[in-house]
Protein backbone atom coordinates (compact mmCIF):
# COMPACT_ATOMS: atom_id res chain seq x y z
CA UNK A 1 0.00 0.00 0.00
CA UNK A 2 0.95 3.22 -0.70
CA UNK A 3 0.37 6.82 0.70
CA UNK A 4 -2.65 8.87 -0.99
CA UNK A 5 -0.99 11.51 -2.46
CA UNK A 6 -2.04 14.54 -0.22
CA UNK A 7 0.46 17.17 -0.30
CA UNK A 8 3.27 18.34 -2.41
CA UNK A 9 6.11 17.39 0.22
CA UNK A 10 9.57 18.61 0.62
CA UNK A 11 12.46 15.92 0.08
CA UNK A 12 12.82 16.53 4.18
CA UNK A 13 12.83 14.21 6.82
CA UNK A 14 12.64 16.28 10.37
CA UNK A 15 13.65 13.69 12.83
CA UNK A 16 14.51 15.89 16.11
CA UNK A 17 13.24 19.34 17.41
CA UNK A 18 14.19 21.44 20.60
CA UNK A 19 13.04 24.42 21.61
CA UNK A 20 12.99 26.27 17.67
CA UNK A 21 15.09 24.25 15.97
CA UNK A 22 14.83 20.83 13.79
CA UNK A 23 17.07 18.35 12.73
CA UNK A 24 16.69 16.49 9.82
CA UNK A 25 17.64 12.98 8.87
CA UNK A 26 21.01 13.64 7.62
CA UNK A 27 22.23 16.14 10.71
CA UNK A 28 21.26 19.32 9.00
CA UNK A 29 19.74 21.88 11.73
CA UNK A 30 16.98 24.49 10.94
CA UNK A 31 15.55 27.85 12.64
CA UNK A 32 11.69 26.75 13.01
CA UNK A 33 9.81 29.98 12.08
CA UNK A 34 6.45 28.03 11.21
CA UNK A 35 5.92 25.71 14.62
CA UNK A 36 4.53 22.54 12.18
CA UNK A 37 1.31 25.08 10.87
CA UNK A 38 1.47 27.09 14.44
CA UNK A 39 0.98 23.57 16.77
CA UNK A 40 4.41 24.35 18.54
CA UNK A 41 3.05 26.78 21.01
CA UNK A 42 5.94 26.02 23.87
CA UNK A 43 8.73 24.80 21.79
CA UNK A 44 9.58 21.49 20.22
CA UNK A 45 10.80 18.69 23.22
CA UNK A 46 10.10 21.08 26.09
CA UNK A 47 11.51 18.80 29.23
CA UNK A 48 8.15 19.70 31.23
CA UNK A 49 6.28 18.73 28.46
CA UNK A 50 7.63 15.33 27.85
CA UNK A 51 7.48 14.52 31.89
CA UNK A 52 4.00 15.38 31.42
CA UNK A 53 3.59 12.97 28.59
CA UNK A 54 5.52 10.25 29.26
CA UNK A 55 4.23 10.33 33.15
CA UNK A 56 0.75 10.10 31.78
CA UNK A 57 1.48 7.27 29.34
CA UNK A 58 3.46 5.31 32.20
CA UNK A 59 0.07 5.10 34.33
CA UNK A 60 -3.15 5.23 31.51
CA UNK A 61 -3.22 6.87 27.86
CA UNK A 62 -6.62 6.41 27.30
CA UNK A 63 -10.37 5.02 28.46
CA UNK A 64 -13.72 6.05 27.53
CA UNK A 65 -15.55 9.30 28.28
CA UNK A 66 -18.76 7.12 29.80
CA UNK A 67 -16.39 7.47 33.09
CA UNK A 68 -15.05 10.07 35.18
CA UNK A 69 -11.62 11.84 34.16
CA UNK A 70 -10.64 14.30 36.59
CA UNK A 71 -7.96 15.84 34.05
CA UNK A 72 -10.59 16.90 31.90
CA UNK A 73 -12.01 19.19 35.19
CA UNK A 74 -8.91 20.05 36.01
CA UNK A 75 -7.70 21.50 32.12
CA UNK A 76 -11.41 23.31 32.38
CA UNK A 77 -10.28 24.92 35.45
CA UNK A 78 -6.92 25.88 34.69
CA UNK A 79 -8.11 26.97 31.16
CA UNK A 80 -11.17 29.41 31.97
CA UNK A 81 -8.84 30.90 34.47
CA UNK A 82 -5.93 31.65 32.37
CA UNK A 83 -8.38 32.82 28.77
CA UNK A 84 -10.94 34.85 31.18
CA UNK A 85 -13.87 32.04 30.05
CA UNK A 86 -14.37 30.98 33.69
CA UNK A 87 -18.02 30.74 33.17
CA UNK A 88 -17.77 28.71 30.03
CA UNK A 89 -18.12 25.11 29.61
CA UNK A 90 -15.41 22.69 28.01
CA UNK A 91 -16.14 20.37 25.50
CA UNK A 92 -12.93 18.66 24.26
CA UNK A 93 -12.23 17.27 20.25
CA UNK A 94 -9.33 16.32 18.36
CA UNK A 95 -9.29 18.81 15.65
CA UNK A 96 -9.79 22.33 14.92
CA UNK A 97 -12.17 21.42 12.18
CA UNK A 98 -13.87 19.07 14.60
CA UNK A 99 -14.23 22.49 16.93
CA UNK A 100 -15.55 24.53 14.50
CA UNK A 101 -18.09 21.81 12.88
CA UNK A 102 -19.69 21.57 16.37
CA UNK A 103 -19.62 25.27 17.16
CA UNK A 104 -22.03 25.64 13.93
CA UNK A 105 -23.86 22.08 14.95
CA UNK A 106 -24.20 23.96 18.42
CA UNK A 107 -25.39 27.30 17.45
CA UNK A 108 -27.78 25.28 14.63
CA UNK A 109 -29.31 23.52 17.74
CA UNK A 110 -29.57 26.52 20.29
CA UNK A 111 -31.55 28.86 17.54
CA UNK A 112 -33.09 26.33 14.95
CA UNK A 113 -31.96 28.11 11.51
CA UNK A 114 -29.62 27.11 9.09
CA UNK A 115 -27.96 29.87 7.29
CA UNK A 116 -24.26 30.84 8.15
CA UNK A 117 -22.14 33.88 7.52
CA UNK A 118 -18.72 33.63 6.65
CA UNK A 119 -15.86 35.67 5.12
CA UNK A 120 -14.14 35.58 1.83
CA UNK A 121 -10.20 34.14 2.42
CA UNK A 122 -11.92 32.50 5.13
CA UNK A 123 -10.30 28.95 5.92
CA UNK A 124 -12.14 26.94 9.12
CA UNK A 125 -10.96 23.08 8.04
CA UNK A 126 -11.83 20.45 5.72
CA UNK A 127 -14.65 18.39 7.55
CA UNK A 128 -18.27 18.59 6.15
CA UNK A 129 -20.03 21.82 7.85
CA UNK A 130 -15.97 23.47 8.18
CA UNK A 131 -14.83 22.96 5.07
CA UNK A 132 -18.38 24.66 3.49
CA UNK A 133 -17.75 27.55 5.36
CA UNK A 134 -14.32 28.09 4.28
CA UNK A 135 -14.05 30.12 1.18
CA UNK A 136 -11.88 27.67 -1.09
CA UNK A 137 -14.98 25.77 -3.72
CA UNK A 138 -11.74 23.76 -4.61
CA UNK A 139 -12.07 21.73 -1.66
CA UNK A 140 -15.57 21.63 -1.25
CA UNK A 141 -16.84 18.09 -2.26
CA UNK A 142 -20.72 17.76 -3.84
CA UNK A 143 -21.54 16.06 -0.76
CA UNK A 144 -20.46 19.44 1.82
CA UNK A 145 -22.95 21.79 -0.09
CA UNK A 146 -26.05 21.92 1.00
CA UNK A 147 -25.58 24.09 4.10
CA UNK A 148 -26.64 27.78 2.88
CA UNK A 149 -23.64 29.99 3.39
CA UNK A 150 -22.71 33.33 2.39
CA UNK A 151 -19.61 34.74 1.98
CA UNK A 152 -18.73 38.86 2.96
CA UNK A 153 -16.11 40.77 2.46
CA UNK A 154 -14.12 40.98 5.77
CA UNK A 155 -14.76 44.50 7.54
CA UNK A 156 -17.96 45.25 5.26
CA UNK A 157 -20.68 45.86 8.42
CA UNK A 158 -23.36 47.14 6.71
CA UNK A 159 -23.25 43.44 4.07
CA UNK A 160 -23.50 41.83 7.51
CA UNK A 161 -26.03 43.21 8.80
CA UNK A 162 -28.20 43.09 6.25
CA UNK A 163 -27.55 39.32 5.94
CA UNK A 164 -28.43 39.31 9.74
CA UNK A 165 -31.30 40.94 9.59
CA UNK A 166 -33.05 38.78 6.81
CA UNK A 167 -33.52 36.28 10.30
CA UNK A 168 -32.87 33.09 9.06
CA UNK A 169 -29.13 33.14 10.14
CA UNK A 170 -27.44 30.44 12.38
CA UNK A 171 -24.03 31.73 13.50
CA UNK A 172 -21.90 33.26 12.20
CA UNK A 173 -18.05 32.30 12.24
CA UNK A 174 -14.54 34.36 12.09
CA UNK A 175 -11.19 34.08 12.75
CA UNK A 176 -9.09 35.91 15.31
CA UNK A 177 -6.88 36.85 12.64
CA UNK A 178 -6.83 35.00 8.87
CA UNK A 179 -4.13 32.41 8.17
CA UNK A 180 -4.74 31.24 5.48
CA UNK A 181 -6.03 33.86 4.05
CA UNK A 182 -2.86 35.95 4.27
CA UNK A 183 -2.77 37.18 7.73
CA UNK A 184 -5.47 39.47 7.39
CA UNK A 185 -6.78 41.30 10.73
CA UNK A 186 -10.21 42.23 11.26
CA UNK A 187 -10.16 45.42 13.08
CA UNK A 188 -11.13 45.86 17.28
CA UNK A 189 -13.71 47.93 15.73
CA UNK A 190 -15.18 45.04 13.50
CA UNK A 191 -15.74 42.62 15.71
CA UNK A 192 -17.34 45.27 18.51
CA UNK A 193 -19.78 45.49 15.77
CA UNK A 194 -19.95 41.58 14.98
CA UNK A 195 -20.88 41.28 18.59
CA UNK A 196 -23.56 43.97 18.96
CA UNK A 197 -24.74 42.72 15.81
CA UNK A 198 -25.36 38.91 16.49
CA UNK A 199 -26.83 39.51 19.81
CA UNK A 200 -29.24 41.94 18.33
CA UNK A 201 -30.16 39.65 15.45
CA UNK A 202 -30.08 36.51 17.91
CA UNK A 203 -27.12 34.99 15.84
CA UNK A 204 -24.57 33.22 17.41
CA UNK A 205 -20.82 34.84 17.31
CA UNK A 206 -18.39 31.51 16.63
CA UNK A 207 -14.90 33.01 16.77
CA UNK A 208 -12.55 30.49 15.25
CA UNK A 209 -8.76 30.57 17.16
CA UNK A 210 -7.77 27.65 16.43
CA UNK A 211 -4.16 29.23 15.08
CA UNK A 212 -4.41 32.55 16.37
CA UNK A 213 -5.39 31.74 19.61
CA UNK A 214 -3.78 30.07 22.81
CA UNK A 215 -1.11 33.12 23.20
CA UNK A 216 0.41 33.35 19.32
CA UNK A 217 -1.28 37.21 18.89
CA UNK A 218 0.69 38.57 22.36
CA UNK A 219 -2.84 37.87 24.37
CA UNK A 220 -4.22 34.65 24.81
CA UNK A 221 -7.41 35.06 22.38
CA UNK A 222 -6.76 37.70 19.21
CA UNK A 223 -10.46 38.95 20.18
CA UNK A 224 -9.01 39.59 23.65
CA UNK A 225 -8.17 43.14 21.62
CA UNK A 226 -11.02 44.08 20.68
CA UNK A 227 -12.83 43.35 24.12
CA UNK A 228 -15.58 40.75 22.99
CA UNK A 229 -17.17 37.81 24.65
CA UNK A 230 -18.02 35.78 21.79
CA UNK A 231 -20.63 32.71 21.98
CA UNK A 232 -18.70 29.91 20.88
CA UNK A 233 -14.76 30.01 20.71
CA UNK A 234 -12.81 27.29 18.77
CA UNK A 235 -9.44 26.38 19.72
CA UNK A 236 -6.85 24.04 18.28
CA UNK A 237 -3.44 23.76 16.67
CA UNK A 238 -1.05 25.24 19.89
CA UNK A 239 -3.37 23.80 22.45
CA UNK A 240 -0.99 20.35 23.33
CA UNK A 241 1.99 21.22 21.71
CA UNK A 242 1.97 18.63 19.15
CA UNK A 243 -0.67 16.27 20.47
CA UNK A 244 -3.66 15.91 18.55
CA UNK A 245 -6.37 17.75 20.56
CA UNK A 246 -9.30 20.71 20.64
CA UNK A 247 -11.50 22.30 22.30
CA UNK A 248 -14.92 24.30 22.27
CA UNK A 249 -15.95 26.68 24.66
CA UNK A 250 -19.08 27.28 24.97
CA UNK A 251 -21.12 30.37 26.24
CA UNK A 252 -23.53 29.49 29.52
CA UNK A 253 -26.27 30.39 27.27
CA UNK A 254 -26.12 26.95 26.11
CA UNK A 255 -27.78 24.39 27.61
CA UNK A 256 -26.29 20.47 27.49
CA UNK A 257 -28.71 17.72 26.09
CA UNK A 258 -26.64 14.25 26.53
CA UNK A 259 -26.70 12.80 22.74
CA UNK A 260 -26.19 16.58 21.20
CA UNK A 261 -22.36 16.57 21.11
CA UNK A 262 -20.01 13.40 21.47
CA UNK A 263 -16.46 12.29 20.88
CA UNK A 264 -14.57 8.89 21.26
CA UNK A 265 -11.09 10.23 21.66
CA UNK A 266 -11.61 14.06 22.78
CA UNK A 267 -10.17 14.65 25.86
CA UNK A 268 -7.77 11.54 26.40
CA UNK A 269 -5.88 11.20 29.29
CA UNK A 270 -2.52 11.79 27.58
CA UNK A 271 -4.31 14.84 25.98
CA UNK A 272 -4.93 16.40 28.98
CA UNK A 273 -1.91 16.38 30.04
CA UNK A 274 -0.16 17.40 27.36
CA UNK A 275 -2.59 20.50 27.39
CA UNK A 276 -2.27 21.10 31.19
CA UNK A 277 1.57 21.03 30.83
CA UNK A 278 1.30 23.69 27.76
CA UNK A 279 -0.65 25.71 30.18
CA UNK A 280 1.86 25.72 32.96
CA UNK A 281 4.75 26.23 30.70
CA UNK A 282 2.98 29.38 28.77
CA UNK A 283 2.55 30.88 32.51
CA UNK A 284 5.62 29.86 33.98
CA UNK A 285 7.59 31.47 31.22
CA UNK A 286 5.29 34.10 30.28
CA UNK A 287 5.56 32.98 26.86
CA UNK A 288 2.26 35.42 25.35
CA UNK A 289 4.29 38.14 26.67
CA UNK A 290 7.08 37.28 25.03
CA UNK A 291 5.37 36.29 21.71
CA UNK A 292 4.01 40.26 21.95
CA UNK A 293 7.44 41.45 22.54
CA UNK A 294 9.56 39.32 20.12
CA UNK A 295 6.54 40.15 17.64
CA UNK A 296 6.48 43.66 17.35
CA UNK A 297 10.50 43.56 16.97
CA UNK A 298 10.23 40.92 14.28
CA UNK A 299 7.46 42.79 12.17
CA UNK A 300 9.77 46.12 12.81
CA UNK A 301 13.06 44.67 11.34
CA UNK A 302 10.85 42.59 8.43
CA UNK A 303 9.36 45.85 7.30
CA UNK A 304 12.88 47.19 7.14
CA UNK A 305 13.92 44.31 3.93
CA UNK A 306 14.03 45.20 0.22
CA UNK A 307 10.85 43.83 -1.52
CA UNK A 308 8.51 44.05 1.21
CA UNK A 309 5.08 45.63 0.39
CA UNK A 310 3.43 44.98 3.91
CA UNK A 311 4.01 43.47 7.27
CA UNK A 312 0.70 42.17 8.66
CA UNK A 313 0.24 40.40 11.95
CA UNK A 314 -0.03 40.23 15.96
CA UNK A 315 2.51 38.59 18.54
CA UNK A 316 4.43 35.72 16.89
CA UNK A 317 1.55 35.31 13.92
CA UNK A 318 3.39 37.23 10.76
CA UNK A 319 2.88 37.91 7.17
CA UNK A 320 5.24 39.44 5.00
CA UNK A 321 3.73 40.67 1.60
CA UNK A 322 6.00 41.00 -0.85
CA UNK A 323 6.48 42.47 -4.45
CA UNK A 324 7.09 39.13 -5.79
CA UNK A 325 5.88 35.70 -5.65
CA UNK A 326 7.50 34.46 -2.46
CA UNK A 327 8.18 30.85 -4.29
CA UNK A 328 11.80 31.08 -4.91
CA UNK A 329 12.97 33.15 -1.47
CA UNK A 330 11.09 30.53 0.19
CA UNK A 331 12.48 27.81 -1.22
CA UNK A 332 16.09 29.54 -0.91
CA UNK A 333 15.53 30.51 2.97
CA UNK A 334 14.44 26.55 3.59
CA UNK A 335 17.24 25.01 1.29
CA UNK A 336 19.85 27.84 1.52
CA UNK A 337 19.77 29.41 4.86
CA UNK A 338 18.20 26.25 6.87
CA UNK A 339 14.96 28.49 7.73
CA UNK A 340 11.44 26.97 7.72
CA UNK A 341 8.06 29.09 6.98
CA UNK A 342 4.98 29.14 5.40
CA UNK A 343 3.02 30.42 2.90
CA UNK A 344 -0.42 32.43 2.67
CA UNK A 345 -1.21 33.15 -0.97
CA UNK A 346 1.10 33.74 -3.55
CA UNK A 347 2.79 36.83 -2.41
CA UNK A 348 3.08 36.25 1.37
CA UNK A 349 5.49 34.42 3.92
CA UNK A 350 3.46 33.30 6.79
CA UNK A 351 5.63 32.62 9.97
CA UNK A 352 4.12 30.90 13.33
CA UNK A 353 7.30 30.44 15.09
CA UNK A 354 7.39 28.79 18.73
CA UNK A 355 6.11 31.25 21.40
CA UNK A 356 9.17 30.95 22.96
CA UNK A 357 11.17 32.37 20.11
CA UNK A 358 13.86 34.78 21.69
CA UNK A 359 15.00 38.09 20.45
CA UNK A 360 18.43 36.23 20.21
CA UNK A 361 17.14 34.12 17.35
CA UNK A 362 14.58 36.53 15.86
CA UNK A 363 18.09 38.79 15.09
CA UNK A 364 19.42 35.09 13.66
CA UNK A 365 16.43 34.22 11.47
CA UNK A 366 16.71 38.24 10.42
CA UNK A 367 20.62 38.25 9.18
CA UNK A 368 19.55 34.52 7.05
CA UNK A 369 16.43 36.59 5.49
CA UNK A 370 18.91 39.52 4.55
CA UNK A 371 20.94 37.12 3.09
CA UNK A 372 18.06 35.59 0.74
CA UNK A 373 16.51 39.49 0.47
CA UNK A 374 19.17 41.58 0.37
């Protein structure tokens, strides 16, 4: 048997990480400025991390959620303190798309319509309900489109509200800050509005942070910014530091029925603990405050390179638009210079470094992108 043929893969095997930096298979080391799509929140081997994980697996990785797992109340606790959703409730997944396809189940069950409202660039995962409200019809199958969706233009309020106001609208779903979709921001301002708008059309506010949330903006949610309590916030990617887990809260407005939501794996014991460790570790080393920091001198020096157009971003969650397809500098920053990244669109460099990327190595990955830039 062979592998279906998903992605378009680099001829690299990465076989070790610490901290922000990778080894491949034949001893070459790279600077880590993309965190494996933004899932290395803490850094790659952190020691508390794998004492977490390999204590857990030592005692019991796994046994079903029809019995008590006092992890799961304990990463509730720990997380509504440390986000400011005390007075949320949990409910634990695997995936971000899993989050965000039972955020819109949720909201569908709490108000009875159908209709969502999404945003153009918009990318929320490639399950059934996520993948239809994620603006790519490439990777929409026949099968994902009978949901009614409609698409805006992020930062157009009067669009949304007259979508809102028609009354047949569900939810309706955005992202802290676009991946992507370029690293595109909606503005403080925008969501205020979003807010006022969905509670005064009875529409439920999903906020998607599953990769600009758990501290990668400089504050724990990207809509911490702007000041809004959403209804339903989806978190993923960065939440176990490698270990495939998510999360949903869930406003109090909502009100449980056993049967409505369910998971086999969600919330694992060796999940938990891998997201109770990230917790500690993001405290202990005030890692969002140094993703803010580190940030804003990253996106200063960036700006400062020949062939930028635009810096976008918050905290340690960059895009650098450039006057040229970014193809070729990519490919000579990861083959060249030893310097992984991402993409977003043709024109931009996406980077979603560790949060505990130093200034140190910020000025290191700076001097290798002057080298490829000029």
């Amino acid at each position: 048997m062979n592998l279906f043929d998903v992605y378009p893969l680099f001829n690299i095997e990465i076989v070790k990480g610490k901290g922000c930096r990778v080894w491949d298979s034949a001893g070459n080391e790279y600077l880590d400025l993309y965190g494996g799509h933004a899932v290395i929140s803490v850094g790659h081997s952190h020691p508390d991390y794998v004492a977490a994980v390999t204590g857990q697996i030592r005692e019991l990785g796994f046994y079903s959620n029809s019995v008590t797992n006092s992890l799961q109340k304990q990463l509730a606790g720990k997380l509504g303190r440390v986000s400011g959703y005390d007075d949320y409730a949990l409910f634990l997944i695997n995936t971000g798309a899993e989050a965000n396809e039972n955020a819109l189940k949720l909201a569908s069950f709490h108000n009875g319509k159908r209709r969502v409202v999404s945003f153009r660039n918009s990318f929320h995962g490639r399950t059934s309900a996520s993948v239809r409200v994620t603006d790519n019809p490439a990777i929409v199958a026949p099968v994902n489109e009978g949901m009614p969706v409609t698409f805006l233009p992020l930062g157009d309020l009067s669009l949304v509200e007259n979508e809102l106001s028609k009354g047949d609208v569900s939810s309706l779903i955005i992202e802290g800050i676009q991946g992507v979709g370029g690293i595109q921001l909606p503005s403080d301002e925008f969501l205020q509005s979003l807010a006022r708008l969905c509670s005064r059309y009875e529409v439920c506010l999903i906020l998607d942070e599953v990769q600009s949330g758990y501290g990668r903006s400089g504050k724990f949610f990207a809509h911490h910014y702007a000041g809004i309590r959403p209804d339903l916030i989806t978190v993923g990617k960065g939440i176990a530091n490698g270990f495939p887990m998510a999360a949903l809260l869930i406003s109090p407005m909502f009100k449980p029925v056993h049967g409505m939501l369910g998971t086999t794996f969600g919330g694992n014991h060796l999940a938990c603990a891998a997201a109770l460790s990230v917790l500690d570790i993001l405290e202990k080393e005030q890692l969002i405050a140094n993703a803010n920091e580190v940030g804003n001198y990253l996106m200063e020096e960036l700006a400062t390179l020949p062939g930028v157009r635009e810096i976008r971003g918050r905290g340690l969650m960059i895009g650098i638009e450039l006057d040229e397809p970014v193809k070729e500098i990519r490919r000579r920053l990861l083959f060249e210079q030893r310097v992984f990244t991402g993409v977003a669109g043709a024109h931009t460099i996406r980077l979603l470094p560790p949060l505990c990327f130093s200034r140190a190595e910020a000025g290191e990955a700076l001097a290798r992108f002057r080298r490829v830039m000029g």
